[in-house]
Protein backbone atom coordinates (compact mmCIF):
# COMPACT_ATOMS: atom_id res chain seq x y z
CA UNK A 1 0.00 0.00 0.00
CA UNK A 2 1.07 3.83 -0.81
CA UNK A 3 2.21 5.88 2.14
CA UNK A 4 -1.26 6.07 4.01
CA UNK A 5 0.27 8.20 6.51
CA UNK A 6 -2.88 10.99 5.28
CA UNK A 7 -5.17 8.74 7.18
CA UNK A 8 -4.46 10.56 10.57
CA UNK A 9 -5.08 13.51 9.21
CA UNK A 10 -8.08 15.33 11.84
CA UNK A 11 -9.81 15.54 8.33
CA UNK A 12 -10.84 11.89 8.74
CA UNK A 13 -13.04 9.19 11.23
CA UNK A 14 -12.33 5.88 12.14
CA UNK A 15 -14.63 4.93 9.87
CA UNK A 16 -12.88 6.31 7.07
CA UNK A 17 -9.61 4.95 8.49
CA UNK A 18 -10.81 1.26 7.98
CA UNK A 19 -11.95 1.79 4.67
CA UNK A 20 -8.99 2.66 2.84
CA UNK A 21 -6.92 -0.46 3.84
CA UNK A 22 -10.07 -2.95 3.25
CA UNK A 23 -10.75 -1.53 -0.32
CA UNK A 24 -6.74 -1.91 -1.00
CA UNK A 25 -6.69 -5.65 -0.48
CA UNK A 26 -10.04 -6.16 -2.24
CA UNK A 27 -8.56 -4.21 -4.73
CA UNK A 28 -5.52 -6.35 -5.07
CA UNK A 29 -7.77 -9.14 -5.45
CA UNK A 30 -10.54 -8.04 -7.62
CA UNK A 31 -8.98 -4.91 -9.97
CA UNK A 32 -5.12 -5.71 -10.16
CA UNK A 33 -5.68 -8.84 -12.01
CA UNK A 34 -7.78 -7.22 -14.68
CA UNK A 35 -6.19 -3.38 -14.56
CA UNK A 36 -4.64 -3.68 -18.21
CA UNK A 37 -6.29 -5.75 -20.32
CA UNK A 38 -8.25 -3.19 -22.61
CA UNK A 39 -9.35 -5.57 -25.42
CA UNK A 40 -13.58 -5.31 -24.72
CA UNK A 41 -13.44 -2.36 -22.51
CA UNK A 42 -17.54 -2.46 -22.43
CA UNK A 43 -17.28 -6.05 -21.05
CA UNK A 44 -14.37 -5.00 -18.62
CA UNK A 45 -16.31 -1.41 -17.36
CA UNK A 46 -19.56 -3.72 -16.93
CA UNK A 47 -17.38 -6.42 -14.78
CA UNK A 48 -16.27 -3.20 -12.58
CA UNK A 49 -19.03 -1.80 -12.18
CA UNK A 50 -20.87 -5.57 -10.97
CA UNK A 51 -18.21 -6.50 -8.74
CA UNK A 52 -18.08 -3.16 -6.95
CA UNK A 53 -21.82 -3.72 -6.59
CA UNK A 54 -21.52 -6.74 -5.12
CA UNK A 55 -18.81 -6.26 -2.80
CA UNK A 56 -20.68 -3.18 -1.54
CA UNK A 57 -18.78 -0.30 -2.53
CA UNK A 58 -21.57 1.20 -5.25
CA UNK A 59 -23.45 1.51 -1.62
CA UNK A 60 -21.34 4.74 -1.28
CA UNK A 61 -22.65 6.26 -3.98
CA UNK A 62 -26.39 6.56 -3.22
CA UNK A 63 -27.86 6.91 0.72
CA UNK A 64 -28.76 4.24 2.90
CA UNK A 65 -32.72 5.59 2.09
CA UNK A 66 -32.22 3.87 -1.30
CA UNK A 67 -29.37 0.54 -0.44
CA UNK A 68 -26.74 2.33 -0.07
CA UNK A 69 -24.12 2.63 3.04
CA UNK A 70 -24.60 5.76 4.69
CA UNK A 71 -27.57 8.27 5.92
CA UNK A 72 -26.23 10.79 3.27
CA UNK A 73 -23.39 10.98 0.37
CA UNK A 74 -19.75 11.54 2.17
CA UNK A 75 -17.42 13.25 0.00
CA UNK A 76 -14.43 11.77 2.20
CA UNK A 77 -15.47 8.35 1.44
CA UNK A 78 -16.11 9.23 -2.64
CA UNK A 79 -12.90 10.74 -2.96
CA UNK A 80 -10.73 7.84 -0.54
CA UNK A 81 -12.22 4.94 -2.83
CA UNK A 82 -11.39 6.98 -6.20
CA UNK A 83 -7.95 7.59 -4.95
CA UNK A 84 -7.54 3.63 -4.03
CA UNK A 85 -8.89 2.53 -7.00
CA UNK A 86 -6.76 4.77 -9.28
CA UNK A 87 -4.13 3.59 -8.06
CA UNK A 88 -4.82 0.12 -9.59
CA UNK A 89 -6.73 1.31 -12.06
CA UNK A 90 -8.05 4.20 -13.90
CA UNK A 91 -10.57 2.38 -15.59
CA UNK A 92 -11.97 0.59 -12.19
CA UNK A 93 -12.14 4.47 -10.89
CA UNK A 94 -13.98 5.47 -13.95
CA UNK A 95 -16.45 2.87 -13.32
CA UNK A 96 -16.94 3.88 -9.80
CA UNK A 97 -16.91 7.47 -10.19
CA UNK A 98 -19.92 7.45 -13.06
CA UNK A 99 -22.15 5.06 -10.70
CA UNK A 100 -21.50 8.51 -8.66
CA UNK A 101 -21.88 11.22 -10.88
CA UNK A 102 -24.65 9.81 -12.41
CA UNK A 103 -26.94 9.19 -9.67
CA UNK A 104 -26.14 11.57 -7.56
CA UNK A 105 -28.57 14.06 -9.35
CA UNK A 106 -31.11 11.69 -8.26
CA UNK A 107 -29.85 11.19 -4.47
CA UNK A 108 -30.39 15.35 -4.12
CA UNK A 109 -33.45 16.12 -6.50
CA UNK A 110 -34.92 13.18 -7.50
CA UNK A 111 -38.63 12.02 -6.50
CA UNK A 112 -39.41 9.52 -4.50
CA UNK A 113 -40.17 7.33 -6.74
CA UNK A 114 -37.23 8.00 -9.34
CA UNK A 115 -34.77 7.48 -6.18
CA UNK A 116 -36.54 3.57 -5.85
CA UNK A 117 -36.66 3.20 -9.59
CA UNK A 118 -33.32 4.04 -10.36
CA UNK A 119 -30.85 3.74 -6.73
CA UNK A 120 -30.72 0.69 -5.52
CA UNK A 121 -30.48 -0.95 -8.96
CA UNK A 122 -27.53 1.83 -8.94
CA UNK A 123 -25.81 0.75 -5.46
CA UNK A 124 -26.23 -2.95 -6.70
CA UNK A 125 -23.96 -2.81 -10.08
CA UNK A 126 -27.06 -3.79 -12.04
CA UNK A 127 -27.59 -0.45 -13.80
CA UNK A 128 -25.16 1.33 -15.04
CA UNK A 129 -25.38 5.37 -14.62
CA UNK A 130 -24.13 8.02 -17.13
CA UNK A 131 -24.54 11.85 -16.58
CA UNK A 132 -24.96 13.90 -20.22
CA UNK A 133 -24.27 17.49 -19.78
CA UNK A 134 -21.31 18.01 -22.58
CA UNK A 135 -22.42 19.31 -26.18
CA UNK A 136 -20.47 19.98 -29.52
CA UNK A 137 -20.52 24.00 -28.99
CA UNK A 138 -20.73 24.15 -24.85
CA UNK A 139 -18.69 22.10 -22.65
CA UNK A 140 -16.97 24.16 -19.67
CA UNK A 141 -19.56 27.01 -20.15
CA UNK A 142 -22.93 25.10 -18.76
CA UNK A 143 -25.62 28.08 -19.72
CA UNK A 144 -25.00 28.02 -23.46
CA UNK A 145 -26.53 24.27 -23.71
CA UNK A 146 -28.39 23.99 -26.83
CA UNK A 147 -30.46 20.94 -26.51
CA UNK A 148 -34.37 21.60 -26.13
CA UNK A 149 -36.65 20.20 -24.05
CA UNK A 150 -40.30 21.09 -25.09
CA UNK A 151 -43.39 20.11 -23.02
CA UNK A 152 -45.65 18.90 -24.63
CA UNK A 153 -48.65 17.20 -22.52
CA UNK A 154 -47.61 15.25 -19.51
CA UNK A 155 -43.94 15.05 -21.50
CA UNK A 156 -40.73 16.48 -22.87
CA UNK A 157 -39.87 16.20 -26.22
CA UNK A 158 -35.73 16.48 -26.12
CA UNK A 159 -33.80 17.43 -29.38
CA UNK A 160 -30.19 18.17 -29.71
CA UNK A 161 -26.96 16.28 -28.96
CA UNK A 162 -24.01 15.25 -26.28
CA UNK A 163 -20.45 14.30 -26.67
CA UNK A 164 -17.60 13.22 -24.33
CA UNK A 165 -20.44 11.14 -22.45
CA UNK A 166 -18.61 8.57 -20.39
CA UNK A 167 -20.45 4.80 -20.01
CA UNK A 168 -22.39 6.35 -23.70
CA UNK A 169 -23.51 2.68 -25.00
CA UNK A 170 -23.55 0.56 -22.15
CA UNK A 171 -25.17 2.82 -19.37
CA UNK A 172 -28.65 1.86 -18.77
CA UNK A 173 -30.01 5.51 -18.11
CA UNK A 174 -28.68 9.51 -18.55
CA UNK A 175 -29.13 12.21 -16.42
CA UNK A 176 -29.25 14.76 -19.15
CA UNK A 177 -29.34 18.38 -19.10
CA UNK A 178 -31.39 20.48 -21.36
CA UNK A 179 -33.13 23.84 -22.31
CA UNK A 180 -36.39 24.19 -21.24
CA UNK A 181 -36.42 28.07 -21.41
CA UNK A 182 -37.83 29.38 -17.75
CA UNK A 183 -35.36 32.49 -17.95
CA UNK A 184 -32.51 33.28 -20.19
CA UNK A 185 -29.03 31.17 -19.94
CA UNK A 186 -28.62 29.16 -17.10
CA UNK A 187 -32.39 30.08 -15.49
CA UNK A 188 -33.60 28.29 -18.35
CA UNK A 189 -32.28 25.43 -17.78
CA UNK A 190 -33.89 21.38 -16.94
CA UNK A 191 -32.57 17.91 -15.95
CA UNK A 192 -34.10 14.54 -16.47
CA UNK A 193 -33.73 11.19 -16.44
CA UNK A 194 -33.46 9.46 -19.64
CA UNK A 195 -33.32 5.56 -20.20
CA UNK A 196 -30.65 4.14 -22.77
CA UNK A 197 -33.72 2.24 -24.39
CA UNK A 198 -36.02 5.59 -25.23
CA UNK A 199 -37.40 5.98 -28.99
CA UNK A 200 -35.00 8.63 -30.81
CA UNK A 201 -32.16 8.28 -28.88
CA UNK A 202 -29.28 7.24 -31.01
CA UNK A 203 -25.45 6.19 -28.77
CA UNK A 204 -24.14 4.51 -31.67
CA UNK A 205 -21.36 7.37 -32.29
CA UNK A 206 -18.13 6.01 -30.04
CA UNK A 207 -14.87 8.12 -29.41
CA UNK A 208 -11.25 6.80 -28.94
CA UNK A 209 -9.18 8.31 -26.48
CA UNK A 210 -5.84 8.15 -25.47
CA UNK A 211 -6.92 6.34 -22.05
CA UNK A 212 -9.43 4.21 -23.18
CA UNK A 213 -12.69 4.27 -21.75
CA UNK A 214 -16.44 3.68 -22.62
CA UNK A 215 -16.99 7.59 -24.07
CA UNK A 216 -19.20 8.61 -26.88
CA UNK A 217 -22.39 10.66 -28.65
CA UNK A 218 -25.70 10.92 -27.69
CA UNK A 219 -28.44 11.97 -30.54
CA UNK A 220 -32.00 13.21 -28.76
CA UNK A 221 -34.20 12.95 -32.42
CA UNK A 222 -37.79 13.79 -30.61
CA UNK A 223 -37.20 11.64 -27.35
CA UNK A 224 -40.36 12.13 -25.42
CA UNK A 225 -39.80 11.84 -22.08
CA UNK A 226 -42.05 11.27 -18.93
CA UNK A 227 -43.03 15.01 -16.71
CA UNK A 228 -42.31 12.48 -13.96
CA UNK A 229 -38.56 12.19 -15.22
CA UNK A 230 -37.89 15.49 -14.51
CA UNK A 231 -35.50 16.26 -11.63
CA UNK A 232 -36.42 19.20 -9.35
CA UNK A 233 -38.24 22.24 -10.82
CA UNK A 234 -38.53 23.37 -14.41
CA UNK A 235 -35.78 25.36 -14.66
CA UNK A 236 -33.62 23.78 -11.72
CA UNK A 237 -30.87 22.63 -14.41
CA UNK A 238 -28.07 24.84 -13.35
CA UNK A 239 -28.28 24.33 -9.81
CA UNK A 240 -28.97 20.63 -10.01
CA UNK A 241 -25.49 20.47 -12.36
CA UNK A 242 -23.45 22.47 -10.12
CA UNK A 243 -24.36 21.11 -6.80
CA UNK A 244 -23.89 17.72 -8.02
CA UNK A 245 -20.48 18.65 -9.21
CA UNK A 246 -19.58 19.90 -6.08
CA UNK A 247 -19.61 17.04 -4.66
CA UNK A 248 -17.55 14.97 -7.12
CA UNK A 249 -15.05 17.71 -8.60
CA UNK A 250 -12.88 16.87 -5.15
CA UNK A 251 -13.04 13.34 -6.30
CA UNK A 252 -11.68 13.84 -9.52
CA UNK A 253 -8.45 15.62 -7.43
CA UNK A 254 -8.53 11.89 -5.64
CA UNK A 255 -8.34 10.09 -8.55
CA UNK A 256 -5.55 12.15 -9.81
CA UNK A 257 -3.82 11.96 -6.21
CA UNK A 258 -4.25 8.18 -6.49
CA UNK A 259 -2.72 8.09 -10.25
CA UNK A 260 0.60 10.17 -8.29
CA UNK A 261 0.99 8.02 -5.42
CA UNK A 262 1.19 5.02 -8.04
CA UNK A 263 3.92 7.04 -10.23
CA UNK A 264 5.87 7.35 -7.39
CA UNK A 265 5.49 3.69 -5.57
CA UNK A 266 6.62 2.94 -9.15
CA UNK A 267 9.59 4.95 -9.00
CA UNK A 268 10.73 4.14 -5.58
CA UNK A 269 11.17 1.04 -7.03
CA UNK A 270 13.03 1.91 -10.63
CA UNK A 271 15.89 4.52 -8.36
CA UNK A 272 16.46 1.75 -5.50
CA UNK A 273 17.24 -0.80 -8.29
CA UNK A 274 18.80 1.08 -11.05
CA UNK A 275 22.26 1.58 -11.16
CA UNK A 276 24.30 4.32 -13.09
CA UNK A 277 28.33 4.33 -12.66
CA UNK A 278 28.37 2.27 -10.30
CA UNK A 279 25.44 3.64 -7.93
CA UNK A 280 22.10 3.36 -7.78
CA UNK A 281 20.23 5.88 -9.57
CA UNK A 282 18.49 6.91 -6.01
CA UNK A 283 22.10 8.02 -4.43
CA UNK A 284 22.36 10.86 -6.87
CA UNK A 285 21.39 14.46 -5.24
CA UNK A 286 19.26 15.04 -8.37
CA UNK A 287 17.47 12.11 -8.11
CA UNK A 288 16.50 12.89 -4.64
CA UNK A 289 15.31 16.27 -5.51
CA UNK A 290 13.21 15.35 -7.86
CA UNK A 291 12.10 12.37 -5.50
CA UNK A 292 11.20 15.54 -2.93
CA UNK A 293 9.29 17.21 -5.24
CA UNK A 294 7.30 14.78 -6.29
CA UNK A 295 6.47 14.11 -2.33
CA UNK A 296 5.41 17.42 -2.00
CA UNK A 297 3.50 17.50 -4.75
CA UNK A 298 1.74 14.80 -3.48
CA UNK A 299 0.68 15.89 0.14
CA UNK A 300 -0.12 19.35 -1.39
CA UNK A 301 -2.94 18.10 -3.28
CA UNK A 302 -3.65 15.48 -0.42
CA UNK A 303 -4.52 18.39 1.65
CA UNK A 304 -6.57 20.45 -0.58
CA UNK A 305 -8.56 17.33 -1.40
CA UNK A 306 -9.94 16.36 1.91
CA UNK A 307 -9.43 19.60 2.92
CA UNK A 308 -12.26 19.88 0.37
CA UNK A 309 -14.21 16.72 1.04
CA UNK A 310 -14.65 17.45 4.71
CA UNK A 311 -15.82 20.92 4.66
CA UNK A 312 -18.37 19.80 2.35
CA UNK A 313 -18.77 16.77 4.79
CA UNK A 314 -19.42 19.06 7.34
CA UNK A 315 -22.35 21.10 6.08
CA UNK A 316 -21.26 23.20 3.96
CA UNK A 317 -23.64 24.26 1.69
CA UNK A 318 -21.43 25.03 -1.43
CA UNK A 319 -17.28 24.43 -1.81
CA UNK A 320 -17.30 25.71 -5.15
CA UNK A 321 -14.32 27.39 -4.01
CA UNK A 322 -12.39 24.49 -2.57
CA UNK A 323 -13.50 21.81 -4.82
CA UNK A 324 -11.99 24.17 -7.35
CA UNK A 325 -8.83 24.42 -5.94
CA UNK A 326 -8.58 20.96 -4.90
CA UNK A 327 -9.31 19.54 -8.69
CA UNK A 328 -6.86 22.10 -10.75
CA UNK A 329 -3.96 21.70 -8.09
CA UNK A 330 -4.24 17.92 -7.59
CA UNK A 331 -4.80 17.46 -11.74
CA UNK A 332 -2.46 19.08 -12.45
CA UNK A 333 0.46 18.49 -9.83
CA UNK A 334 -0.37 14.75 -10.66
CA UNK A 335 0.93 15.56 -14.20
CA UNK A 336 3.88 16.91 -12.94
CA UNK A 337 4.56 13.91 -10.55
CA UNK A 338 3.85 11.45 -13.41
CA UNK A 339 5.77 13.50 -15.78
CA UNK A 340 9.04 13.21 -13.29
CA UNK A 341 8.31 9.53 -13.14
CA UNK A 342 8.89 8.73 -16.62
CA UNK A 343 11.74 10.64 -16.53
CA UNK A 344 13.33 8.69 -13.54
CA UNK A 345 12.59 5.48 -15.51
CA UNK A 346 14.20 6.08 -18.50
CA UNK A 347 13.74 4.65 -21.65
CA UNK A 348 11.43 1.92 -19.62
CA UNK A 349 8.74 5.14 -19.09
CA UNK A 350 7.76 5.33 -22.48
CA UNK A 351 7.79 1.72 -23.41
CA UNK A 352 3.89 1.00 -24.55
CA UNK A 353 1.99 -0.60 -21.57
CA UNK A 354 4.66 0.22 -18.59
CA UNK A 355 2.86 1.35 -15.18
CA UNK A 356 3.87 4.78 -15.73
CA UNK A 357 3.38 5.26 -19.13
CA UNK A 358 -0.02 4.12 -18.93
CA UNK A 359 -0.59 6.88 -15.59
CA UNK A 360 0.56 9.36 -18.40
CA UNK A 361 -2.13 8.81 -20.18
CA UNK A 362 -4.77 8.38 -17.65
CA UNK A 363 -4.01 11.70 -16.35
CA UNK A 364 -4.09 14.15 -19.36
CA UNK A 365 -7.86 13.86 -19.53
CA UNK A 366 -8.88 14.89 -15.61
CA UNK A 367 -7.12 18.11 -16.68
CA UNK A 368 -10.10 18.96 -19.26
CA UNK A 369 -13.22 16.67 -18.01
CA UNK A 370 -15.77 18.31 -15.02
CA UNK A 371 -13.91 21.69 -15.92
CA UNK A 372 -10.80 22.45 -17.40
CA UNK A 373 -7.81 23.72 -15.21
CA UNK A 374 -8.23 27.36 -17.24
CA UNK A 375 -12.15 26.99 -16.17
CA UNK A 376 -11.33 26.32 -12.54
CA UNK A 377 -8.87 28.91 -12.40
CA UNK A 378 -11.15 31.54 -13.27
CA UNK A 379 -13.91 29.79 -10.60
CA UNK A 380 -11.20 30.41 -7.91
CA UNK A 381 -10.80 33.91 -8.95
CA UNK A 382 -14.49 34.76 -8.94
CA UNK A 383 -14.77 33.72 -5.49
CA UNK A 384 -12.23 35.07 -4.56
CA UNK A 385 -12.93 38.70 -5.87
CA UNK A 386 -16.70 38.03 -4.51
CA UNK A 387 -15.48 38.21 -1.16
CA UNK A 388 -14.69 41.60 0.34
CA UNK A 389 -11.71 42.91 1.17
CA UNK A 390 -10.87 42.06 5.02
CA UNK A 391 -14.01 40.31 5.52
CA UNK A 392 -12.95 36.94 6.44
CA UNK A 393 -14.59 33.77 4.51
CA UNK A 394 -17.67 31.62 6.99
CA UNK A 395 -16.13 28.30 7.87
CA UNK A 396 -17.87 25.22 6.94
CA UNK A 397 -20.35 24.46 9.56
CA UNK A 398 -22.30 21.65 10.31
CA UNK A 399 -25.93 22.06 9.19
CA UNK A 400 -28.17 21.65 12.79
CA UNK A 401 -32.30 21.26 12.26
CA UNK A 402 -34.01 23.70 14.24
């Protein structure tokens, strides 16, 4: 296991203590064995996704309400099983994190009876969950969305399409996000959930990426869809988008910190065995500097992670601030930390299929996907100009009922 020092951080419980070391050695057991093979990626994301159902983990994505583990999401928990699992394997953290990010809409805003259709199924591995915000012309900026939804009766009637939609062609039902018109922008926009089987929906369009995972187009050709399949309020599309992304934009910093710790396991290894005239590669000064930085790196984004996670944890209503932070530093220190790691290996870092040449690729993308590290940047700044000058910032405080 990676240095799990972090664990007695105050930012943690007991409860989160145990869980790291028992997902490692299920991990061992159930990931490691299958972490490379990328000949039927479908088949291997729908193996993930099943045995992390059955072994429990899924339960952490939805509330205990609706089978999963706990009274209410825990960020700390999200982000500690991404960071495990990327450190096997990024496509094993993929699978986990969509279960999350595409259900979690439902866990907050969903009806009753859309959080029993859709959450235990979710918990359970037996439906897979995909989240469909992304278009051709609007990405990063969520308010210029293009696709309609139009009532029509008790229904929507959704036109328009989405790209870069991870699990597109083997998840089971979308949370998509469309125009609906209420107010101008981001007023006017809607979610709803959408099943993969609905007339006029068209996934057929797959893309190839450097990391390979399940990713593709969605086509809405006059999908009518169910008033009941709404989430929240007409209108509520905004909100609903960036409170769930609040809670996972931490977690994609975890994944990231969990692709570093890897890079440099692996190269703790490569400088204690390598030797160069006569010494081994980790007794030159320059090694160990770089060794440092990567260290440094590491607990840096450590901190700003669950420095993240548990403020939310603890009632915060919005971390748009810290989630920020914690996804471009963590993103993009990870890049630097991989980035020395192939360089400590040598010629061995760029051979295809090497631990750390695959952790180069895994790690370009969570640079650009839930907000690019230019987009976060200028999220940082806006909070930070919002607040006035010498007025200090309201900790995060746990919510009380009155």
């Amino acid at each position: 296991m990676s240095d799990a020092t972090f664990l007695s951080w105050p930012f943690f419980d007991d409860a989160h203590r145990a869980l790291a070391p028992a997902l490692e050695t299920w991990t061992a057991a159930e990931i490691a064995p299958h972490a490379h093979d990328e000949r039927d990626l479908d088949a291997l994301s729908r193996r993930f996704v099943r045995r992390l159902g059955e072994s429990g983990w899924l339960g952490y994505c939805v509330p205990k309400s609706h089978g999963g583990r706990l009274e209410r999401l825990d960020v700390r928990s999200l982000c500690l099983i991404r960071e495990t699992l990327a450190r096997s394997s990024g496509l094993a953290d993929f699978a986990f994190a969509m279960q999350g990010l595409g259900s979690a809409s439902i866990s907050l805003f969903g009806s009753d009876a859309l959080k029993t259709r859709y959450l235990p199924k979710v918990a359970a591995g037996t439906q897979i969950a995909a989240f469909a915000m992304s278009e051709p012309e609007g990405g990063s900026d969520v308010a210029a969305l293009r696709t309609t939804a139009r009532p029509a009766g008790d229904h929507y009637v959704l036109d328009g399409t989405k790209t870069w939609i991870s699990n597109a062609g083997i998840a089971n039902h979308y949370v998509v996000f469309a125009r609906t018109g209420e107010g101008p922008g981001a007023k006017g926009l809607s979610a709803f959930v959408i099943d993969a089987d609905a007339p006029g929906l068209d996934v057929s369009a797959r893309i190839d990426t450097i990391a390979p995972h399940p990713l593709g187009t969605l086509v809405f050709s006059s999908v009518r869809v169910p008033a009941t399949q709404r989430l929240g309020r007409p209108g509520d599309g905004f909100k609903i988008a960036m409170d769930t992304l609040d809670i996972f934009r931490s977690s994609v910093g975890a994944a990231a910190l969990g692709f570093a710790r890897r890079a440099l396991d692996e190269t703790l290894v490569r400088v204690g065995a390598r030797e160069v005239f006569g010494r081994k590669l980790a007794e030159f000064q320059l090694t160990q500097a770089r060794i440092a930085d990567m260290a440094v790196e590491i607990d840096a984004a450590a901190l700003l992670v669950y420095r993240a996670a548990w403020a939310k944890d603890r009632g915060a209503e919005r971390v748009t601030r810290e989630a920020a932070m914690a996804k471009l530093y963590a993103t993009e220190a990870a890049q630097r930390v991989i980035d020395a790691a192939v360089q400590l290996h040598g010629a061995e870092g760029v051979v295809a299929g090497a631990p750390v040449e695959r952790l180069y690729r895994e790690i370009r993308a969570l640079r650009i996907y839930e907000g690019t590290t230019e987009i976060q940047k200028l999220v940082v700044a806006g909070q930070v100009l919002a607040q006035p000058a010498g007025r200090p910032r309201k900790a995060a405080q746990r919510k009380v009922a009155e």
